[in-house]
C-alpha atoms as a PDB file:
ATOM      1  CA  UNK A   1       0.000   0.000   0.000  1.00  0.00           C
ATOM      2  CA  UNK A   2       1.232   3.510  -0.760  1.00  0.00           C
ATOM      3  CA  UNK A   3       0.704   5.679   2.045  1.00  0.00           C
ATOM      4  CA  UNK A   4       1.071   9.189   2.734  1.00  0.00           C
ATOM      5  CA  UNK A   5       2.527  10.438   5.878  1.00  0.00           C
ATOM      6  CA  UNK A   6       0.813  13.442   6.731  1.00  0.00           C
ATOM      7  CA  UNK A   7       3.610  15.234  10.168  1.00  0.00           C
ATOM      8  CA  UNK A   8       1.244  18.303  11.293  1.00  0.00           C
ATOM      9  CA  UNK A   9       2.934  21.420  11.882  1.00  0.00           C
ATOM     10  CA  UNK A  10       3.726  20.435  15.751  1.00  0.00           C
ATOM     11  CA  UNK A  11       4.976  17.159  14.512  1.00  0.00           C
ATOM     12  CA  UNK A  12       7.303  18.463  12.411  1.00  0.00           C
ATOM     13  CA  UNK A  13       8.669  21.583  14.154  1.00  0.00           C
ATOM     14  CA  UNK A  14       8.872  20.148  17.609  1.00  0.00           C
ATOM     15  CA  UNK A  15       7.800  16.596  17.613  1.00  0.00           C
ATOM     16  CA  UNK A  16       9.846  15.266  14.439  1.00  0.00           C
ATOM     17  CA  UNK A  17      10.700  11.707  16.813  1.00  0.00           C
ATOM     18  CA  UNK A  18       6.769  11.004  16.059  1.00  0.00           C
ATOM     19  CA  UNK A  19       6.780  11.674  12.861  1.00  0.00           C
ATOM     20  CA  UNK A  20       9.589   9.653  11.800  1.00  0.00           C
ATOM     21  CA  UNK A  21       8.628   6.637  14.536  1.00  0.00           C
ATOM     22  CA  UNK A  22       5.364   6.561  11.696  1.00  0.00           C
ATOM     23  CA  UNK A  23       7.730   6.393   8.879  1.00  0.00           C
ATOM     24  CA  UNK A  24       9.448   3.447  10.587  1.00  0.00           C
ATOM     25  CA  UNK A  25       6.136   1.927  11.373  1.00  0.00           C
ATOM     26  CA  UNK A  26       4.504   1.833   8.466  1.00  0.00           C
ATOM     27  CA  UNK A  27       7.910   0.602   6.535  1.00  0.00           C
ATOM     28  CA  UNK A  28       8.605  -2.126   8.866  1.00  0.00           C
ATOM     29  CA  UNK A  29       4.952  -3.328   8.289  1.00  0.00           C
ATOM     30  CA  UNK A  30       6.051  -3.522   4.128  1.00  0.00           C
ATOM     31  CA  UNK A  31       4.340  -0.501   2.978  1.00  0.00           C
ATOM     32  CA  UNK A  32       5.572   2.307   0.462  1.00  0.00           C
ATOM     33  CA  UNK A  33       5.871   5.515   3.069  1.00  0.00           C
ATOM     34  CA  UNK A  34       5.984   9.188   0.722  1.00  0.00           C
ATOM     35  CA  UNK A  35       5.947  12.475   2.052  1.00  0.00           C
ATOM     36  CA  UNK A  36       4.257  14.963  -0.075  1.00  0.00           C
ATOM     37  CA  UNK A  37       6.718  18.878   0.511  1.00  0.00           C
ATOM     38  CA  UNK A  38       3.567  20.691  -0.015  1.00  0.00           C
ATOM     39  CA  UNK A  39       2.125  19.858   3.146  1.00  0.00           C
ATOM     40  CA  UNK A  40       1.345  22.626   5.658  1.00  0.00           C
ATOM     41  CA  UNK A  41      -0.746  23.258   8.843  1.00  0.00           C
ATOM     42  CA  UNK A  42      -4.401  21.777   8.238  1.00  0.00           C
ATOM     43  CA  UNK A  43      -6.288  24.249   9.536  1.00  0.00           C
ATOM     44  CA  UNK A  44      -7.288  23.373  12.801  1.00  0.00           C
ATOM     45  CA  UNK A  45      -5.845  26.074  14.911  1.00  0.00           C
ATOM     46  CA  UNK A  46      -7.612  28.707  12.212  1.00  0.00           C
ATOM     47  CA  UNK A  47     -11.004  27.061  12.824  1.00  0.00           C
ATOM     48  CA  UNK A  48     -10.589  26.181  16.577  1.00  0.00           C
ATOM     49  CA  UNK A  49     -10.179  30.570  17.163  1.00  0.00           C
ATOM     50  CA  UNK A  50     -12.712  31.746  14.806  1.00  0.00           C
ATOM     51  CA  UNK A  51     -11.175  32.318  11.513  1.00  0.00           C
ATOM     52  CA  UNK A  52     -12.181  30.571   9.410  1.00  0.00           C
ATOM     53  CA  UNK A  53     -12.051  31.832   5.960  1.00  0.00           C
ATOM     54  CA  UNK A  54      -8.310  32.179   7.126  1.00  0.00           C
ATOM     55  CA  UNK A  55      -8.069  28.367   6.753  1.00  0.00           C
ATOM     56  CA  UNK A  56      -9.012  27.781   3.318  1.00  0.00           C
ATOM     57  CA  UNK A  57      -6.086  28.028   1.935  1.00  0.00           C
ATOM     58  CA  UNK A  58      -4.778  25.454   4.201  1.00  0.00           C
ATOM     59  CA  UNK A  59      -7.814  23.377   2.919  1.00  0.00           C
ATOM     60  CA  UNK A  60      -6.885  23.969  -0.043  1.00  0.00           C
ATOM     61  CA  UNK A  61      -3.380  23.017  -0.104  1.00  0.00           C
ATOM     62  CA  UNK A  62      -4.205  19.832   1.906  1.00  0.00           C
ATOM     63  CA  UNK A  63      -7.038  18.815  -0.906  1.00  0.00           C
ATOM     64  CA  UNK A  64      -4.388  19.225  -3.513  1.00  0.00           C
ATOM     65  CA  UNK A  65      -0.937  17.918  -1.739  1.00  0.00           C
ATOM     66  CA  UNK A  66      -2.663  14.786  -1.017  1.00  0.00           C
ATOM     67  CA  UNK A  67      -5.615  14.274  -3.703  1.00  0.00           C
ATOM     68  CA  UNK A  68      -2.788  12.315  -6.195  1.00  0.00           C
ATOM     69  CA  UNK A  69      -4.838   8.986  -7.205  1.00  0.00           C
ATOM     70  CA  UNK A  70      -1.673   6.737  -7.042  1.00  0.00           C
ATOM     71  CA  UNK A  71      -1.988   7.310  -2.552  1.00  0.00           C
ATOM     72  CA  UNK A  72      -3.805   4.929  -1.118  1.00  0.00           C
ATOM     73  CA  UNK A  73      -4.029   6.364   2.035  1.00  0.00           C
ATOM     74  CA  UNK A  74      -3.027   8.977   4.266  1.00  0.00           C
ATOM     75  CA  UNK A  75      -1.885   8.452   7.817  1.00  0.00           C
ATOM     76  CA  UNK A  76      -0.841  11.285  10.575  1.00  0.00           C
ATOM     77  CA  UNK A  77       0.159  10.777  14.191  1.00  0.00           C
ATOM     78  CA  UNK A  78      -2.389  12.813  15.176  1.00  0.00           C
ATOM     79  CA  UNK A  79      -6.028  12.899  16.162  1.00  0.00           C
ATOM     80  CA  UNK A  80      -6.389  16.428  16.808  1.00  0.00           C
ATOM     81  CA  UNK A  81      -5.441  17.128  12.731  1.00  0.00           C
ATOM     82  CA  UNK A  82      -6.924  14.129  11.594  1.00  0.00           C
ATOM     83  CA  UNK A  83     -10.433  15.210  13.134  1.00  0.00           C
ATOM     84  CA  UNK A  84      -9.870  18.743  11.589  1.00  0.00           C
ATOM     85  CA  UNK A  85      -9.193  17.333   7.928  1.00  0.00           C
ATOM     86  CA  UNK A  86     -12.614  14.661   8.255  1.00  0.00           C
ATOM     87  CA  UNK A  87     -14.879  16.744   9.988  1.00  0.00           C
ATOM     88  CA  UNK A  88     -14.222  20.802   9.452  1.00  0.00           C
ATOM     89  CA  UNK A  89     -12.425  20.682   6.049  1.00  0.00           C
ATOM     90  CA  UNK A  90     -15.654  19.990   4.521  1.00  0.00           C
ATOM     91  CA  UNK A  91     -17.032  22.969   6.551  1.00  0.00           C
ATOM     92  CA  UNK A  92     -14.971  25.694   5.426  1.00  0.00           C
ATOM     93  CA  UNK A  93     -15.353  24.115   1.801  1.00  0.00           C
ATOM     94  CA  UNK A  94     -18.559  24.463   1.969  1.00  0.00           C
ATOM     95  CA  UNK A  95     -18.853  27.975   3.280  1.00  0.00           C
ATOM     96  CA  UNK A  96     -15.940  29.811   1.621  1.00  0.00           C
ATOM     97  CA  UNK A  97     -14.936  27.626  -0.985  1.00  0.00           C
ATOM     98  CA  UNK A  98     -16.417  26.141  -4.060  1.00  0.00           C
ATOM     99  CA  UNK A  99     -18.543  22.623  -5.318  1.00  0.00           C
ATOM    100  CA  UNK A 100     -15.037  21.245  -6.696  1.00  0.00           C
ATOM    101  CA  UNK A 101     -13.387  21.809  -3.548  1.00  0.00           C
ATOM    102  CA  UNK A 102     -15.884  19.871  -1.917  1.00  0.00           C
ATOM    103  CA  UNK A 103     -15.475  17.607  -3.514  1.00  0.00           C
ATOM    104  CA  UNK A 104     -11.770  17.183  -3.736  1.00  0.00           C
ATOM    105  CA  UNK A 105     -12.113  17.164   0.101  1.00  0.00           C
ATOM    106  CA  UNK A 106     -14.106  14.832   0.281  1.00  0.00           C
ATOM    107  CA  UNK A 107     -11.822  12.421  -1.553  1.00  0.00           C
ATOM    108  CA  UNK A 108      -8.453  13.145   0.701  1.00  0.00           C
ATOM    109  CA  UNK A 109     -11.174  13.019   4.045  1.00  0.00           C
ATOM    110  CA  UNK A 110     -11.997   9.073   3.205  1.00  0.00           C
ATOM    111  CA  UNK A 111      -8.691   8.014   3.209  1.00  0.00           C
ATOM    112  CA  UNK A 112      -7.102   9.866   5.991  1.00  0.00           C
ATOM    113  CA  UNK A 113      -6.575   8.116   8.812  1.00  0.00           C
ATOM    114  CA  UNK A 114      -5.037   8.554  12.576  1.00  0.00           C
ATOM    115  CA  UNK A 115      -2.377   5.801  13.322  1.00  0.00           C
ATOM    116  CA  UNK A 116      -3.943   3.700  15.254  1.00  0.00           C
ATOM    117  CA  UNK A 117      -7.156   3.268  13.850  1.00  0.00           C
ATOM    118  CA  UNK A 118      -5.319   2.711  10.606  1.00  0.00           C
ATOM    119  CA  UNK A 119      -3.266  -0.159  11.849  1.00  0.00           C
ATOM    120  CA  UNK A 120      -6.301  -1.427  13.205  1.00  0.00           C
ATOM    121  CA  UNK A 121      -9.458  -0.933  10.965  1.00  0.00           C
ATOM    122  CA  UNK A 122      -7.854  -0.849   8.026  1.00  0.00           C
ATOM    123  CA  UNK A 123      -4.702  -3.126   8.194  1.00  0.00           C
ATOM    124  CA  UNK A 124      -6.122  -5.261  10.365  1.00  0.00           C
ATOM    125  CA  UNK A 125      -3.335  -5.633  12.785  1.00  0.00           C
ATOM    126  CA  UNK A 126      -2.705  -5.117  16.262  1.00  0.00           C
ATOM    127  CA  UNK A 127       0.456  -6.748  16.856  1.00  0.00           C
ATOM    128  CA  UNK A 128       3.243  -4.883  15.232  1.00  0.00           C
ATOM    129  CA  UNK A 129       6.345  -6.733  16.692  1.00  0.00           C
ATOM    130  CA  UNK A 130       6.774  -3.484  18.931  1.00  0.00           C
ATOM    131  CA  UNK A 131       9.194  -4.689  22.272  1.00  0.00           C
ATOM    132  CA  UNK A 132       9.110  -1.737  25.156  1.00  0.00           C
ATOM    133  CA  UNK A 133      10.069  -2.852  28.535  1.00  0.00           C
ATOM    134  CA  UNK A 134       8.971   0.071  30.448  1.00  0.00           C
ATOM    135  CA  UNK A 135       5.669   0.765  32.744  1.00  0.00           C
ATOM    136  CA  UNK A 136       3.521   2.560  30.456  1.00  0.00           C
ATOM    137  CA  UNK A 137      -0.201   4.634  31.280  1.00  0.00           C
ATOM    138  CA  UNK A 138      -1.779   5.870  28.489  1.00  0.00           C
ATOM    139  CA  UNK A 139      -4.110   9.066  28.121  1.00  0.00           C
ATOM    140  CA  UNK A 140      -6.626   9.198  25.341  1.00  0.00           C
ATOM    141  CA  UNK A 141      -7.108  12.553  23.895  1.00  0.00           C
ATOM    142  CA  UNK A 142     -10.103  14.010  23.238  1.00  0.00           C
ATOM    143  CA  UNK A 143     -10.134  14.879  19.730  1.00  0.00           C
ATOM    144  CA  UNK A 144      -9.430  10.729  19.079  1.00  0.00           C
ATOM    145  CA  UNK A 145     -12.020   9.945  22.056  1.00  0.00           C
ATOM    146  CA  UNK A 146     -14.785  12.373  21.259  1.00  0.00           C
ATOM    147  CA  UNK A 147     -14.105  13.239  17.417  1.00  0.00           C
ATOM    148  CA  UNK A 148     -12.713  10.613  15.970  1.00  0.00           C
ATOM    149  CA  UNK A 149     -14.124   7.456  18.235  1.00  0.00           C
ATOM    150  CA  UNK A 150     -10.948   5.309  18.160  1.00  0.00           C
ATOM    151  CA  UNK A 151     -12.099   3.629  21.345  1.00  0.00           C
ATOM    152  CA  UNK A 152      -9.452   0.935  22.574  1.00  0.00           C
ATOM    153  CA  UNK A 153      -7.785   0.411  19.552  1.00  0.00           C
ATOM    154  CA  UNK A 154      -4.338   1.935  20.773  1.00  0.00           C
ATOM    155  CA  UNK A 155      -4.788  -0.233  23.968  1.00  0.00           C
ATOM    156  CA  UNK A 156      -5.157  -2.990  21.828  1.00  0.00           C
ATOM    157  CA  UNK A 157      -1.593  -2.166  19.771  1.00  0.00           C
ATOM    158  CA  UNK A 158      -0.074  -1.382  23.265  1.00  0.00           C
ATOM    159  CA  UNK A 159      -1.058  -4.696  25.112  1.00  0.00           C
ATOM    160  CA  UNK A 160       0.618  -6.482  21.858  1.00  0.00           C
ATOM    161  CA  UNK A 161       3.772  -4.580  22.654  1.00  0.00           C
ATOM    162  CA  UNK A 162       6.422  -7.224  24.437  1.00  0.00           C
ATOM    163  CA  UNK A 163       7.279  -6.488  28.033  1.00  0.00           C
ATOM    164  CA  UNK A 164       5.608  -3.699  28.237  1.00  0.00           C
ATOM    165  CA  UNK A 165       3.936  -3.185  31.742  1.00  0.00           C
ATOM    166  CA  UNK A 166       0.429  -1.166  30.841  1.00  0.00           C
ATOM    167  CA  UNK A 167      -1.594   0.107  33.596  1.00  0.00           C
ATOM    168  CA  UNK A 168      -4.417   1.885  33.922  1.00  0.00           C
ATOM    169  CA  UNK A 169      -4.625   5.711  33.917  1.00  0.00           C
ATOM    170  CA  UNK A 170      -7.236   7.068  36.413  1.00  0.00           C
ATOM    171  CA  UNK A 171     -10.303   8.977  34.707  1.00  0.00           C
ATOM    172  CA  UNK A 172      -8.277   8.458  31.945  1.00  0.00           C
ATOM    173  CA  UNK A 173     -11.052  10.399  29.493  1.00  0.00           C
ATOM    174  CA  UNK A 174     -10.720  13.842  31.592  1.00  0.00           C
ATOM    175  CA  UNK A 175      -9.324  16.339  29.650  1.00  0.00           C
ATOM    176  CA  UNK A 176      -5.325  16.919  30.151  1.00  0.00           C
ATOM    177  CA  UNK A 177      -6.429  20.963  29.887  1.00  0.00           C
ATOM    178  CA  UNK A 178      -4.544  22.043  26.670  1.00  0.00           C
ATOM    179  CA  UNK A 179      -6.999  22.219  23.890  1.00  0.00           C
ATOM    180  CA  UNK A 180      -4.904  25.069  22.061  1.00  0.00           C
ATOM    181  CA  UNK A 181      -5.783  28.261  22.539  1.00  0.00           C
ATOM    182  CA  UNK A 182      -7.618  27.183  25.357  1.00  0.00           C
ATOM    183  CA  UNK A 183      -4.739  26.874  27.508  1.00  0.00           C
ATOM    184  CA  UNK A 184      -3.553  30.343  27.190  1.00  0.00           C
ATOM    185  CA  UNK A 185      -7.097  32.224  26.744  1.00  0.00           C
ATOM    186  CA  UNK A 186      -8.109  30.019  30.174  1.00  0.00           C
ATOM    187  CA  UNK A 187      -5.117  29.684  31.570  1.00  0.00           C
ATOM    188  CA  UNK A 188      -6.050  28.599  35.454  1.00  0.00           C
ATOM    189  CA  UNK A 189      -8.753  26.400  34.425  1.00  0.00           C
ATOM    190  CA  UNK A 190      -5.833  24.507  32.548  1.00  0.00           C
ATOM    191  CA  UNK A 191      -3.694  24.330  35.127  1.00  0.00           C
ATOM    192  CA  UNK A 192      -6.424  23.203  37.489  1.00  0.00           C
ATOM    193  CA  UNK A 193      -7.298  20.385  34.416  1.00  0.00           C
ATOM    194  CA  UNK A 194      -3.662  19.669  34.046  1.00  0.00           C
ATOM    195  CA  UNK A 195      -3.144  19.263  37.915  1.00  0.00           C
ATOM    196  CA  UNK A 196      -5.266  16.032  38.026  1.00  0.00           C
ATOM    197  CA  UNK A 197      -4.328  14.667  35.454  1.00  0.00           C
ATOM    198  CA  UNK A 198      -0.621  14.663  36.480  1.00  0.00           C
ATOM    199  CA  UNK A 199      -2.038  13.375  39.840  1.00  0.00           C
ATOM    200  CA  UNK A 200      -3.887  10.523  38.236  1.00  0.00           C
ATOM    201  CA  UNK A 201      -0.115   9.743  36.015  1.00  0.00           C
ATOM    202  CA  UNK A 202       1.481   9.849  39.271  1.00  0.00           C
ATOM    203  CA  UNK A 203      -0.437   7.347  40.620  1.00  0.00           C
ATOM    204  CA  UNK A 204      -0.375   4.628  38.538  1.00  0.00           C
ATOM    205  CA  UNK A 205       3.441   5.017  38.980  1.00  0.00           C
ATOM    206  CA  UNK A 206       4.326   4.525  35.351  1.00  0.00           C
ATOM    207  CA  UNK A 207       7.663   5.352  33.903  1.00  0.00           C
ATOM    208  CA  UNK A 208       5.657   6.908  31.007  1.00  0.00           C
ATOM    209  CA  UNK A 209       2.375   8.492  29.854  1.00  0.00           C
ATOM    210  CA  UNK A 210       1.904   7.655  26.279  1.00  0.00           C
ATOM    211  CA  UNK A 211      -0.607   8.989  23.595  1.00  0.00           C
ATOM    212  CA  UNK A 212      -1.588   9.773  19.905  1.00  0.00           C
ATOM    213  CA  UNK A 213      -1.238  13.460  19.834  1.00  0.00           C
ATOM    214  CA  UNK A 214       1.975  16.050  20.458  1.00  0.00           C
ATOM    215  CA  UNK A 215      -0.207  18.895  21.902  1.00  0.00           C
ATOM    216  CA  UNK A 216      -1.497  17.038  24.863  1.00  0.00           C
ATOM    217  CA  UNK A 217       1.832  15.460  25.474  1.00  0.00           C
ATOM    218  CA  UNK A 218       3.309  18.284  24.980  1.00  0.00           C
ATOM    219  CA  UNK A 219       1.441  19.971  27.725  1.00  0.00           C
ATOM    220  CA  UNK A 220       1.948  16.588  30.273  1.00  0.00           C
ATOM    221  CA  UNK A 221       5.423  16.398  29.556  1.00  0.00           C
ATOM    222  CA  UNK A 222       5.899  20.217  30.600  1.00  0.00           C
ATOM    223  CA  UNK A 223       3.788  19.035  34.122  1.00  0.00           C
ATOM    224  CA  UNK A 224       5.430  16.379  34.676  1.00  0.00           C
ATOM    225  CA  UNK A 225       8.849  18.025  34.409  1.00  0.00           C
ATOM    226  CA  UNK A 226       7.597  21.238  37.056  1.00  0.00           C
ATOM    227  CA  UNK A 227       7.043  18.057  39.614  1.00  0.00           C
ATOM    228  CA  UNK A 228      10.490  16.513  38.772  1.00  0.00           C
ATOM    229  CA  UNK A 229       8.019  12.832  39.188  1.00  0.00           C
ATOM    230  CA  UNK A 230      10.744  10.848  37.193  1.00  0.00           C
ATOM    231  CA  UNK A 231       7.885  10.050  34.197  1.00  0.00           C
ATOM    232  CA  UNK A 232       8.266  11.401  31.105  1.00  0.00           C
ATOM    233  CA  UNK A 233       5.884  11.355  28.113  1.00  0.00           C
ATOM    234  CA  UNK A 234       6.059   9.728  24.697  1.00  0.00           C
ATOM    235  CA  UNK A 235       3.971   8.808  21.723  1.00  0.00           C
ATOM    236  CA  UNK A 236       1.932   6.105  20.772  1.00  0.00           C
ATOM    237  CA  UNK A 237       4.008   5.818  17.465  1.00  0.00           C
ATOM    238  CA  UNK A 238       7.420   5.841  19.027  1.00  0.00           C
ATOM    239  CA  UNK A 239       6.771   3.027  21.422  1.00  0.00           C
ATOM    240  CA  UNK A 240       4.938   0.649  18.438  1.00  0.00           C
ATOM    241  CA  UNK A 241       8.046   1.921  16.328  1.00  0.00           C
ATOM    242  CA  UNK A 242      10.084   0.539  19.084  1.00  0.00           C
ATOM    243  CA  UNK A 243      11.674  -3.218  18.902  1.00  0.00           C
ATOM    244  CA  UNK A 244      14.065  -5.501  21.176  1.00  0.00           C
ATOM    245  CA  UNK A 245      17.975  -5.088  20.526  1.00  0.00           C
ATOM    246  CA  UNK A 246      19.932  -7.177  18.694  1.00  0.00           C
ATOM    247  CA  UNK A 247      22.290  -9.716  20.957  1.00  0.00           C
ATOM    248  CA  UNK A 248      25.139 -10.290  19.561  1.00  0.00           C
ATOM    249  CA  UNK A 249      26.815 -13.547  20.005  1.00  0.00           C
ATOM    250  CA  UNK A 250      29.425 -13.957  22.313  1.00  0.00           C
ATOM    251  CA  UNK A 251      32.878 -14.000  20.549  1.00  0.00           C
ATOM    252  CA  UNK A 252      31.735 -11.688  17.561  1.00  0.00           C
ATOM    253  CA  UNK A 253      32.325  -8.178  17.807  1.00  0.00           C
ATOM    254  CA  UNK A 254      29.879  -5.622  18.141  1.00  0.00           C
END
C-alpha cells in the first residue's frame, strides 16, 4: 500500500521523533511511506479561534498535496489534525470555498486516517512486533475519544507490545487541559485540568504516559517536568516503532 505520511505542523517543528517513529512503522509493516513537501498546517488552529475563511487556503493546499490517485491512504500521528481534515475541512469548503473543492475534500477526508485506527481498521493488525520494557499509562485525547471514536484500539496495539507493563490511567477520558488556545485564553482552568491529570499519572506510577497526539503530550510532559516525578511522556508511534535489541553472540564483535 502507498501511504502518505501526513507530520502536522507540531509534529514536524517540535515533535519530528513522532513523525519519523510513523515512517518506521509503516515501513517495517512492508508498505511504500511518501511524504508529499507541499504539506502545511491543516487548519485546525484557524477554525478552533474563529477564523475561518483564514483556513481555506490550508484546505486547499491539503485537498491538492494529497488528492494524487496513485496514494492509497493517508496516515498522521495525530487525532487532533486528523479530526480537523474529516470533519471541518468539509465545513470551510462548503462555506468559503467552491462545489469542486468539496469535492476534492471529500476524496483526501476518506482516506485519511489517525495511526492507530489505521493499523487497526484498516490493516487489520494489532500486533506490530513493537518490544518496550517500560511501565507505560496511556491518556486518550479528546479529539481521538470524542471526534474521531478510536475507542481501545491503541490499547489494543499497546497490550501487543512485548514487556511492556500497561496500567491503567485514572479517569483516563478527563481532559489533560490544553486544547490550544484554550490553555492560554483560560489559563487557570488549565492548570487546574492539568493538575489532576498529572495526579492521576502519578499514581499509577508509570515510567511513562503515552498517547496519539503532540499537543497534549506536549502539555503533560511540561507538568510532569515542574514536579520533577521521574515520568516522562512519549507517543503512541514511538513506542509501536520501538523493537528488542539485537544480541550479539558472544565471541563476535559488536
Amino acid at each position: 500500500m502507498r501511504i502518505a505520511l501526513f507530520a502536522t505542523c507540531l509534529g514536524d517543528t517540535m515533535f519530528p521523533g513522532a513523525v519519523s517513529a510513523t515512517a518506521l512503522l509503516l515501513t517495517r509493516l512492508g508498505h511504500d511511506v511518501v511524504f508529499p513537501e507541499g504539506q502545511t498546517c491543516c487548519g485546525q488552529m484557524h477554525v478552533n479561534t474563529g477564523y475561518q475563511p483564514d483556513a481555506l487556503p490550508l484546505v486547499e493546499n491539503y485537498a491538492d498535496t494529497f488528492g494524487d490517485t496513485h496514494i492509497d491512504a493517508i496516515v498522521a500521528p495525530s487525532g487532533s489534525c486528523v479530526g480537523s481534515v474529516r470533519h471541518q475541512h468539509e465545513i470551510v469548503a462548503a462555506r468559503y470555498g467552491s462545489p469542486a473543492l468539496c469535492g476534492r475534500v471529500d476524496t483526501v477526508k476518506a482516506k485519511t486516517y489517525e495511526l492507530s485506527e489505521f493499523l487497526v481498521d484498516v490493516l487489520g493488525v494489532t500486533d506490530v512486533g513493537a518490544y518496550f520494557p517500560h511501565r507505560v499509562t496511556y491518556h486518550p485525547t479528546c479529539h481521538s475519544l470524542r471526534m474521531l471514536r478510536v475507542g481501545d484500539r491503541p490499547l489494543q496495539l499497546l497490550r501487543a507490545v512485548r514487556e511492556i507493563d500497561l496500567v491503567e490511567l485514572p479517569e483516563a477520558d478527563s481532559c489533560c487541559g490544553f486544547g490550544g488556545t484554550f490553555a492560554i485564553k483560560n489559563a487557570e482552568t488549565s492548570t487546574a485540568m492539568l493538575a489532576d491529570k498529572l495526579c492521576n499519572i502519578t499514581a499509577t506510577g508509570a515510567e511513562y504516559c503515552s498517547a496519539g497526539d503532540s499537543s497534549c503530550l506536549m502539555h503533560i510532559g511540561g507538568g510532569l517536568s515542574r514536579l520533577r516525578t521521574g515520568a516522562r511522556t512519549i507517543h503512541l508511534a514511538e513506542i509501536l516503532a520501538s523493537v528488542e535489541p539485537a544480541v550479539t553472540p558472544k565471541g563476535v564483535p559488536a
